[in-house]
Protein backbone atom coordinates (compact mmCIF):
# COMPACT_ATOMS: atom_id res chain seq x y z
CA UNK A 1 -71.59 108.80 9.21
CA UNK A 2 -69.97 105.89 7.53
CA UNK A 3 -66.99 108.23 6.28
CA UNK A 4 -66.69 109.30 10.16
CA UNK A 5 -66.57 105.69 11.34
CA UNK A 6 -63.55 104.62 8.83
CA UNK A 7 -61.26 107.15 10.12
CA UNK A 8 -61.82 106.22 13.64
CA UNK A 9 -61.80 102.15 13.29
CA UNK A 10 -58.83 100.41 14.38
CA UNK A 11 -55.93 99.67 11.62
CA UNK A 12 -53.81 96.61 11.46
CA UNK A 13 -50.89 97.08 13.05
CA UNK A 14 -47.56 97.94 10.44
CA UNK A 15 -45.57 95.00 10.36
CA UNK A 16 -41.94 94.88 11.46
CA UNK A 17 -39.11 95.79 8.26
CA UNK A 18 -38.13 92.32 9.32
CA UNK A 19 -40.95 90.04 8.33
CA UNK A 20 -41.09 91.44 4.66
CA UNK A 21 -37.75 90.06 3.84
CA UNK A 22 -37.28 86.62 2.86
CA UNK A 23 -35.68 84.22 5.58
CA UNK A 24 -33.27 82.65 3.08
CA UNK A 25 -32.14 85.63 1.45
CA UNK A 26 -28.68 84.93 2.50
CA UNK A 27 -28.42 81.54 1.80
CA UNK A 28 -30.03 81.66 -1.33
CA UNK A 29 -27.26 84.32 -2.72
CA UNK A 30 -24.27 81.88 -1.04
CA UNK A 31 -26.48 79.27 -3.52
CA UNK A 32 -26.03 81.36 -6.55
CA UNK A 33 -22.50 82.26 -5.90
CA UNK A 34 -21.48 78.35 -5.58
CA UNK A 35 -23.45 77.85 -8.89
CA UNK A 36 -21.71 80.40 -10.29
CA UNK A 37 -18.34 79.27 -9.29
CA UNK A 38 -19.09 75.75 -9.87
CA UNK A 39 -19.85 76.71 -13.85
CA UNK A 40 -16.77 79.12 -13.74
CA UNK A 41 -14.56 75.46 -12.95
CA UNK A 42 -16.95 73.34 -15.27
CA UNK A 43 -15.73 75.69 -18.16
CA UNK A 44 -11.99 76.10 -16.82
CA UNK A 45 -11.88 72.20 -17.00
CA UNK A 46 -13.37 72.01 -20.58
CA UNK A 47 -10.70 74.68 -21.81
CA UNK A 48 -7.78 72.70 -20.42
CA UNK A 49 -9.36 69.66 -21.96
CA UNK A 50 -9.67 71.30 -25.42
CA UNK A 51 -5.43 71.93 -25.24
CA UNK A 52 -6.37 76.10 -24.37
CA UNK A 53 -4.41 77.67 -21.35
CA UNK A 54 -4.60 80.44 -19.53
CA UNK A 55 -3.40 84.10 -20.23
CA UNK A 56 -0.96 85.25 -18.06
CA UNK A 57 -2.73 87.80 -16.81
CA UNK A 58 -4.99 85.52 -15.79
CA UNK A 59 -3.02 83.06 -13.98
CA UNK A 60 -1.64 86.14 -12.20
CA UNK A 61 -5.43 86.93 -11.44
CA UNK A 62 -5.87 83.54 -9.76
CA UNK A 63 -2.66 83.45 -8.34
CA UNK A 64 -3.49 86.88 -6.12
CA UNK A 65 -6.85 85.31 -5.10
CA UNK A 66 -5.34 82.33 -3.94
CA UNK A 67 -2.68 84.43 -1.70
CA UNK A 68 -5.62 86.54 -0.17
CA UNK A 69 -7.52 83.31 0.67
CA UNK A 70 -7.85 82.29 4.26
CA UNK A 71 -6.82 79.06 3.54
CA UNK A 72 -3.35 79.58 3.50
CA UNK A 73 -3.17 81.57 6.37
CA UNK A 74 -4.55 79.41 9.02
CA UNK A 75 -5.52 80.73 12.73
CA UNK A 76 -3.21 79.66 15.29
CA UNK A 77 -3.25 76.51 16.49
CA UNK A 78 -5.87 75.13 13.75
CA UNK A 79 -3.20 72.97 12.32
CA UNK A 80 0.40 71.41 13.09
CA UNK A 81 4.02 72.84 12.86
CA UNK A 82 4.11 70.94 9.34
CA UNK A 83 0.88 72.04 8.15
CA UNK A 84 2.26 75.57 8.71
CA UNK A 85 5.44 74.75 6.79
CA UNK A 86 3.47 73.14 4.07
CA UNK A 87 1.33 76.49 3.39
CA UNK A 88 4.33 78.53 3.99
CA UNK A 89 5.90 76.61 0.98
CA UNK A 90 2.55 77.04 -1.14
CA UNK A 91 2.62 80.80 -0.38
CA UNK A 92 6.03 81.28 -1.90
CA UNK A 93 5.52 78.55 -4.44
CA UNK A 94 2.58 80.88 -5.89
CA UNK A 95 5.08 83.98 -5.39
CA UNK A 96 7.34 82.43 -7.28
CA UNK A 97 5.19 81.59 -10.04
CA UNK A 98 3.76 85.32 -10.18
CA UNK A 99 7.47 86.72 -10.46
CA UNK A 100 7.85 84.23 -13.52
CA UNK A 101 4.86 84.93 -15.21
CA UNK A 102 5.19 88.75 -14.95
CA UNK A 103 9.47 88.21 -15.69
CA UNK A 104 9.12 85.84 -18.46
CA UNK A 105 6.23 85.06 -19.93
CA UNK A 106 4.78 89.18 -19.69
CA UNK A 107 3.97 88.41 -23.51
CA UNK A 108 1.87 84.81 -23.46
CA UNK A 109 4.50 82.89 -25.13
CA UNK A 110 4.16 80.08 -23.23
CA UNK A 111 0.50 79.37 -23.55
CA UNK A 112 1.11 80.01 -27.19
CA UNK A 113 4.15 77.01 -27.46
């Protein structure tokens, strides 16, 4: 009789996909990725201080990720005519620098002078 009753008793009901996952999930991953960005700077701060520069391909990496950034393309009306102008200038600036780099200095020379 006992095995009888244990099929028929009431089960716990299954708990929602939702409760097994951790609240901060999110916001502990945004954590780790501003850790891991803040020791990415830490270290490009101790190269420049040791006299090391960049390779050109990687100032043309950092270059492309600061044209894709939001930053310089701000929504309308979230800044003034002259803020526009001054990230309109930044954006070519950093254009300007990437032609440069890949024109002249394809081969490193410069970090190398």
């Amino acid at each position: 009789m006992g095995l009888f009753v244990s099929c028929i008793r009431s089960r716990k009901p299954a708990r929602c996909r939702e409760e097994r996952e951790p609240l901060l999930d999110s916001e502990l991953e945004e954590s780790r990725q501003l850790k891991d960005l803040f020791r990415k700077l830490v270290d490009i701060v101790a190269a420049l201080d040791a006299g090391k520069l960049p390779s050109q391909h990687q100032l043309n990496h950092l270059i492309k990720v600061a044209l894709k950034s939001e930053i310089l393309y701000p929504k309308e009306g979230s800044s003034s005519l002259a803020g526009h102008k001054v990230l309109l200038d930044v954006r070519e600036v950093l254009g300007l620098l990437a032609v440069f780099g890949f024109e002249k200095n394809y081969d490193d020379k410069n970090q190398t002078n």
